[in-house]
N, C-alpha and C. Protein backbone atom coordinates (compact mmCIF):
# COMPACT_ATOMS: atom_id res chain seq x y z
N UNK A 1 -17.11 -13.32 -9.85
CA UNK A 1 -17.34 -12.36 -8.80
C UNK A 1 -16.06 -12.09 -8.01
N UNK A 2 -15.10 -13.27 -7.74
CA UNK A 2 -13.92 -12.92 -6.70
C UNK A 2 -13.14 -11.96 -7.75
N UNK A 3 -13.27 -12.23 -9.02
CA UNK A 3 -12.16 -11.70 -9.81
C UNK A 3 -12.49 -9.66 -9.75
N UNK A 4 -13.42 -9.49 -9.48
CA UNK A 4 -14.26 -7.95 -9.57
C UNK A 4 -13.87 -7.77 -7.98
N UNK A 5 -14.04 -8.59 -6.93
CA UNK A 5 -13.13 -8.16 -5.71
C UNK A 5 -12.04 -7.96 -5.55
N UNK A 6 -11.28 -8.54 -6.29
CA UNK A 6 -9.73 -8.37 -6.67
C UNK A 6 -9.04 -7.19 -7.37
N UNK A 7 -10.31 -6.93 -7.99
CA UNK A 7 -9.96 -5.64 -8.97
C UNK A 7 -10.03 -4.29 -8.28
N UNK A 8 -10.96 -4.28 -7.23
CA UNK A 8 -11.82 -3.49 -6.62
C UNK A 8 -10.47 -2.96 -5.32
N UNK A 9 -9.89 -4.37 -5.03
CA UNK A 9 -9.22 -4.04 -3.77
C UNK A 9 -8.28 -3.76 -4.52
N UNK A 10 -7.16 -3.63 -5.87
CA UNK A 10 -6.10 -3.24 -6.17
C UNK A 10 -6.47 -1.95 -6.07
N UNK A 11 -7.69 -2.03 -7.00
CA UNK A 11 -7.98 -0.19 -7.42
C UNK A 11 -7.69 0.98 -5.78
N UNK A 12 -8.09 0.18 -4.95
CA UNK A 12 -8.73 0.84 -3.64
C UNK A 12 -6.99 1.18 -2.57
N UNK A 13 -6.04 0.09 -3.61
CA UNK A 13 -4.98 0.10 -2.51
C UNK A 13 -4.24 1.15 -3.53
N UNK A 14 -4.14 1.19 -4.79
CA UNK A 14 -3.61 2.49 -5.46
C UNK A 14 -4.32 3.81 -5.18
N UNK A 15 -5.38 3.97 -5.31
CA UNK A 15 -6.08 5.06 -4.63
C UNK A 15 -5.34 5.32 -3.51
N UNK A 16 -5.70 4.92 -2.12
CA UNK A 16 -4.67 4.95 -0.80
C UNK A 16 -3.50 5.65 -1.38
N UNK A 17 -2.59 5.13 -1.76
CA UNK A 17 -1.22 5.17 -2.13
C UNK A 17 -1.21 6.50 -2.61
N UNK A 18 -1.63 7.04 -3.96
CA UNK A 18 -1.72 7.80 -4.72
C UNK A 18 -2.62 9.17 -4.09
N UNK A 19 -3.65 9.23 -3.27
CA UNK A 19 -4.53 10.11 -3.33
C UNK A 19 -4.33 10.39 -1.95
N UNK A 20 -4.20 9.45 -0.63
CA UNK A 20 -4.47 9.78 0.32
C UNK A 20 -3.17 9.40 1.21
N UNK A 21 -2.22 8.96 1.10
CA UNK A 21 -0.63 9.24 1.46
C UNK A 21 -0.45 10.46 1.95
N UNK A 22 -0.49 11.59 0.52
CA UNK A 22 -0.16 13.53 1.45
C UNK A 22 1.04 13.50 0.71
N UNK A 23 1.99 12.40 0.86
CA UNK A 23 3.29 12.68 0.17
C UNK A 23 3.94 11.95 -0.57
N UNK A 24 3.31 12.01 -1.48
CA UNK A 24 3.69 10.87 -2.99
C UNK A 24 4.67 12.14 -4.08
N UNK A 25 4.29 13.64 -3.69
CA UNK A 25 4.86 14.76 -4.49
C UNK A 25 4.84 15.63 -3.50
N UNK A 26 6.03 16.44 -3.58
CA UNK A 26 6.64 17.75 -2.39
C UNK A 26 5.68 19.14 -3.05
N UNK A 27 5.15 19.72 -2.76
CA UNK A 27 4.43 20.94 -2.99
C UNK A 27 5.11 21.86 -3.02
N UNK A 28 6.45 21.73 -3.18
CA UNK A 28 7.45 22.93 -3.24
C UNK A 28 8.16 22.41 -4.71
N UNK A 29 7.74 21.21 -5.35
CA UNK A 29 8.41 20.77 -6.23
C UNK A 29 6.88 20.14 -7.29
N UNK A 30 6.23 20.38 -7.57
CA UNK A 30 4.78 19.54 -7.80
C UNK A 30 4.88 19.36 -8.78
N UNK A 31 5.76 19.96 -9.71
CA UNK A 31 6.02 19.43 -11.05
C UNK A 31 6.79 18.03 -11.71
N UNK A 32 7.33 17.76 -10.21
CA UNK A 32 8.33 16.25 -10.16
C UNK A 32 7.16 15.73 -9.51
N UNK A 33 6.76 14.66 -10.76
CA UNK A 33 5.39 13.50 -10.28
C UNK A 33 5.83 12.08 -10.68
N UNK A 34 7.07 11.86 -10.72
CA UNK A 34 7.68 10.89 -10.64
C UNK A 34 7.15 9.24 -10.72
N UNK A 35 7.25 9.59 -8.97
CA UNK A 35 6.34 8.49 -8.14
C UNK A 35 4.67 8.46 -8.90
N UNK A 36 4.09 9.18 -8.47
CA UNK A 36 3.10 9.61 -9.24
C UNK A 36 2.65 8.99 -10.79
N UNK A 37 4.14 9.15 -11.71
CA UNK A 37 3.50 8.40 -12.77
C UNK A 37 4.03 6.92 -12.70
N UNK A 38 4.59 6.46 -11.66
CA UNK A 38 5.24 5.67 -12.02
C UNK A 38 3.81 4.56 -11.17
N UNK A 39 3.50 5.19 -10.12
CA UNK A 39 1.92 4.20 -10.33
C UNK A 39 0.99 3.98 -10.94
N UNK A 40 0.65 5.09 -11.63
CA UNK A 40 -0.35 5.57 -12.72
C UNK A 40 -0.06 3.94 -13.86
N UNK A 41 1.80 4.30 -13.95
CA UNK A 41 1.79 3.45 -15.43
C UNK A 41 1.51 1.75 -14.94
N UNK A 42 2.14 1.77 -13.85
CA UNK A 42 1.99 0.07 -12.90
C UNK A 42 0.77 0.10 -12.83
N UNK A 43 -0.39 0.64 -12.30
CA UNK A 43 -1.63 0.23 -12.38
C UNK A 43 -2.14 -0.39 -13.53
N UNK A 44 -1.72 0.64 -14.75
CA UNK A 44 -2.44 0.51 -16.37
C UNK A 44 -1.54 -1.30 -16.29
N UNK A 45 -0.19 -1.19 -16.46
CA UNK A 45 0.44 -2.60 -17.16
C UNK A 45 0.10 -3.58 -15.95
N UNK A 46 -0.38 -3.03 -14.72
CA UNK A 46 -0.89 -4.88 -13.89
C UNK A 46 -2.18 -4.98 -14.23
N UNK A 47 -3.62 -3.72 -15.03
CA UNK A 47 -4.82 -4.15 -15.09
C UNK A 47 -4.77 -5.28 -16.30
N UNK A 48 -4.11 -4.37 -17.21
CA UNK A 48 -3.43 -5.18 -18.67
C UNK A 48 -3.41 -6.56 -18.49
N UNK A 49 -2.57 -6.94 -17.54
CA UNK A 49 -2.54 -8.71 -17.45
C UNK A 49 -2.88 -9.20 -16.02
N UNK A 50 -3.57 -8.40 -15.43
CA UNK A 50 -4.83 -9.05 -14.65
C UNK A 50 -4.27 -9.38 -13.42
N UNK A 51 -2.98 -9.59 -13.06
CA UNK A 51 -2.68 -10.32 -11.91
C UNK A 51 -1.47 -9.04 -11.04
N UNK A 52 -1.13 -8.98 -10.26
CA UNK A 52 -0.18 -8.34 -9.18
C UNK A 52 -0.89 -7.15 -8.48
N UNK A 53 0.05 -6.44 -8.26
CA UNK A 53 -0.40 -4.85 -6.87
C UNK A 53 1.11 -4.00 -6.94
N UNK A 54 0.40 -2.97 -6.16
CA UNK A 54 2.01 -2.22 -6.12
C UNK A 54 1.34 -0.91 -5.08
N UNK A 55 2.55 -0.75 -4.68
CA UNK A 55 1.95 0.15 -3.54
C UNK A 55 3.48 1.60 -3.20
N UNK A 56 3.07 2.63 -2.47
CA UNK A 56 3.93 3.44 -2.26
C UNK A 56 5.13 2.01 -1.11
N UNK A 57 6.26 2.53 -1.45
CA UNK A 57 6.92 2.08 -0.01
C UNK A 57 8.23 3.09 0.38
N UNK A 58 8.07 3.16 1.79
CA UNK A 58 9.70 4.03 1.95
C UNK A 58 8.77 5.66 1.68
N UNK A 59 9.43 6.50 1.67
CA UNK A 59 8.63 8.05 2.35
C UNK A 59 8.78 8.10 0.84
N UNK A 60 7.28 9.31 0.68
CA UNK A 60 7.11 9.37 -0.42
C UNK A 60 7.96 10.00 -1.80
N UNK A 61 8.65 11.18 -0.87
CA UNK A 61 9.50 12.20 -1.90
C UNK A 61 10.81 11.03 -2.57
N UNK A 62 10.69 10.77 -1.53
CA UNK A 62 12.13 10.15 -2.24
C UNK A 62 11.81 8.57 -2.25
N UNK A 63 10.65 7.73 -1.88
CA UNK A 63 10.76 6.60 -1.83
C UNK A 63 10.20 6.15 -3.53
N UNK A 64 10.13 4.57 -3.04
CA UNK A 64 9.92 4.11 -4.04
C UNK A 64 7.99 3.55 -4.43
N UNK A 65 8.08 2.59 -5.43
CA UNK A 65 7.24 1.57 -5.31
C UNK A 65 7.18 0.28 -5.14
N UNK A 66 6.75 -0.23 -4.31
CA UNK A 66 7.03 -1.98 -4.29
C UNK A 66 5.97 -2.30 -5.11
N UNK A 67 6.45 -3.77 -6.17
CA UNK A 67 5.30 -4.45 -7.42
C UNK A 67 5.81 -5.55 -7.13
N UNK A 68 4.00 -6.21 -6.88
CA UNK A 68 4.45 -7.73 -7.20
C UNK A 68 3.72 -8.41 -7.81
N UNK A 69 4.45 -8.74 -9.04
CA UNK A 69 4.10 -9.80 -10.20
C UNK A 69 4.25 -11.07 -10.38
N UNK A 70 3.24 -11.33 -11.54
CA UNK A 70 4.19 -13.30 -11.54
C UNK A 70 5.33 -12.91 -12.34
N UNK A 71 5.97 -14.50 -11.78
CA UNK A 71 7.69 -14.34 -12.32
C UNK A 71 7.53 -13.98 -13.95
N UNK A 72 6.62 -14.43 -14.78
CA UNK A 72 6.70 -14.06 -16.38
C UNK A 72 6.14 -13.26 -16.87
N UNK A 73 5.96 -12.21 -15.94
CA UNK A 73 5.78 -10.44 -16.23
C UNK A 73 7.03 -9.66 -16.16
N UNK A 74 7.94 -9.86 -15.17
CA UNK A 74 8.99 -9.80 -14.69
C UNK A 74 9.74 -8.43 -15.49
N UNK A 75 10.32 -9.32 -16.89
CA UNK A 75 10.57 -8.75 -17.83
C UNK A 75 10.48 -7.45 -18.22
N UNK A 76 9.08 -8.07 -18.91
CA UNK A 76 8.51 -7.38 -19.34
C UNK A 76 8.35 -5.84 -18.80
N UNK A 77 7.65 -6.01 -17.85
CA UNK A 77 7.53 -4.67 -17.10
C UNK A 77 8.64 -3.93 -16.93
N UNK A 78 10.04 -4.86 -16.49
CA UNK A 78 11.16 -3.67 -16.21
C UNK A 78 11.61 -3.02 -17.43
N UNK A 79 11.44 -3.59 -18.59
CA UNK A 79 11.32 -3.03 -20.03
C UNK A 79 10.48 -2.02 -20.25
N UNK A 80 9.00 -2.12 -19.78
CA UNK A 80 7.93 -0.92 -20.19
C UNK A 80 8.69 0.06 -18.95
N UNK A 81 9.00 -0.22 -17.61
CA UNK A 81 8.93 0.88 -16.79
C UNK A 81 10.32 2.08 -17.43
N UNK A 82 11.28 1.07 -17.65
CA UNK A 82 12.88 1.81 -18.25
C UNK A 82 12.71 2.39 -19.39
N UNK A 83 11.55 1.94 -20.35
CA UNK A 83 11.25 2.85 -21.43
C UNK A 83 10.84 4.30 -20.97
N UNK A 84 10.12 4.44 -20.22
CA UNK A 84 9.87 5.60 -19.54
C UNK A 84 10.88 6.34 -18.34
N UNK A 85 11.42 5.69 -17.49
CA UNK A 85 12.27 6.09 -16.42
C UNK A 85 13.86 6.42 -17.01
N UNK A 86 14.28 5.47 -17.75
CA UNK A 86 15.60 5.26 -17.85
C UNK A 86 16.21 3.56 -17.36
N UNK A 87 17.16 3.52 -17.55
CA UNK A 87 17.81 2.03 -17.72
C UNK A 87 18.38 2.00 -16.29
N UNK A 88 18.11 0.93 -15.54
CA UNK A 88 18.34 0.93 -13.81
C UNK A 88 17.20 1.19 -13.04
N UNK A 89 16.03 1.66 -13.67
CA UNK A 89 15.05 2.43 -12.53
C UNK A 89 14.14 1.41 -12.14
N UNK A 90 14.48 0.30 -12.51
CA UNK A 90 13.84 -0.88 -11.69
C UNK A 90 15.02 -1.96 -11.30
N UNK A 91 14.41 -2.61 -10.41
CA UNK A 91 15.16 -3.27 -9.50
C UNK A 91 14.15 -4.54 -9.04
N UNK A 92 15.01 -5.71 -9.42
CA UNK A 92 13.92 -7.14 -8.69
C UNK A 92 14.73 -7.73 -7.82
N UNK A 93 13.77 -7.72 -6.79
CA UNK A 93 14.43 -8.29 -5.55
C UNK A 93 13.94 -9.31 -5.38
N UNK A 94 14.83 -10.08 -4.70
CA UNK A 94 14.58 -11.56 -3.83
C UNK A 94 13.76 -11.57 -2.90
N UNK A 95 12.79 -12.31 -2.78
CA UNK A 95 12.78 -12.29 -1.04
C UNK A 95 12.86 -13.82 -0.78
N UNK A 96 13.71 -13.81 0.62
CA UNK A 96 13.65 -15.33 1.01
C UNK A 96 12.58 -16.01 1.57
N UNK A 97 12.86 -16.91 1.99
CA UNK A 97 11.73 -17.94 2.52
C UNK A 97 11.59 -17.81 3.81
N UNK A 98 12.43 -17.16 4.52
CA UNK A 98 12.23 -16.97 6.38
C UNK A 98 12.07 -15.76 6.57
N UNK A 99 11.72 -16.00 7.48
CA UNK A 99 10.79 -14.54 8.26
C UNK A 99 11.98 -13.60 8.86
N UNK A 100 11.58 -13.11 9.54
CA UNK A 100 12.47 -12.48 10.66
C UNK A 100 13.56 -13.44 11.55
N UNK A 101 15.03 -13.06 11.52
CA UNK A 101 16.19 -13.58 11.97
C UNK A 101 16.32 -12.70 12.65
N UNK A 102 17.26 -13.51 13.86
CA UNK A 102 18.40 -12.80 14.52
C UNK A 102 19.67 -12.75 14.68
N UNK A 103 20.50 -11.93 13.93
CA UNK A 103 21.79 -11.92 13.53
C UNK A 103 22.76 -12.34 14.23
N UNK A 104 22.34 -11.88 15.83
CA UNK A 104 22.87 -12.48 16.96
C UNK A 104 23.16 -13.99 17.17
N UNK A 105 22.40 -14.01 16.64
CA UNK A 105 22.12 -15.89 16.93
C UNK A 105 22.90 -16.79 16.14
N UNK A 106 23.34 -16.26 15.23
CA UNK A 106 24.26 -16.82 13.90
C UNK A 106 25.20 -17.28 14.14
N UNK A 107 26.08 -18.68 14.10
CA UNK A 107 27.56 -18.92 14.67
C UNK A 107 28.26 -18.39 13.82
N UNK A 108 29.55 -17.90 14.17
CA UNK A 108 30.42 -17.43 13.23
C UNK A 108 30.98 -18.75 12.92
N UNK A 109 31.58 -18.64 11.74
CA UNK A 109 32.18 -19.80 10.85
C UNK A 109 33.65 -19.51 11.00
């Protein structure tokens, strides 16, 4: 049953993203669906192996998508997405272990 809630809330947060954003595609340009397929295809390859999310991030025309997978999808995916996009059009980022810093606060060395 949790696993059909899980499914339910990815489906529900791509929907959001995709349908009810307003600006995932410029209406002066509607033929560039970019973004557009590029959730379409992340939805299909995270239902595929059951686990991550991905969501619009950053303004729509020009932003991106944030995906987060387990580390041994990784790969894979930036392989299926570059088959389609081109070579560079994904990007894996770090994130660290602390929250919010203040730069201020930092001794110089």
């Amino acid at each position: 049953m949790w696993e059909l809630k899980y499914y339910i809330l990815r489906s529900a947060i791509y929907i959001i993203s995709f349908k009810w954003l307003q600006n995932i595609y410029s209406t002066n340009n509607p033929q560039e669906q970019g973004l557009s397929l590029a959730l379409a295809l992340t939805e299909k390859y995270i239902s595929e192996i059951r686990t991550g999310a991905c969501r619009v991030h950053g303004g729509g025309f020009a932003g991106t998508i944030l995906v987060f997978l387990p580390g041994n999808a990784v790969v894979d995916y930036i392989s299926f997405l570059e088959s389609v996009f081109g070579q560079g059009s994904a990007q894996v980022l770090n994130i660290r272990p602390y929250g919010a810093l203040s730069l201020n606060r930092l001794e110089k060395n």
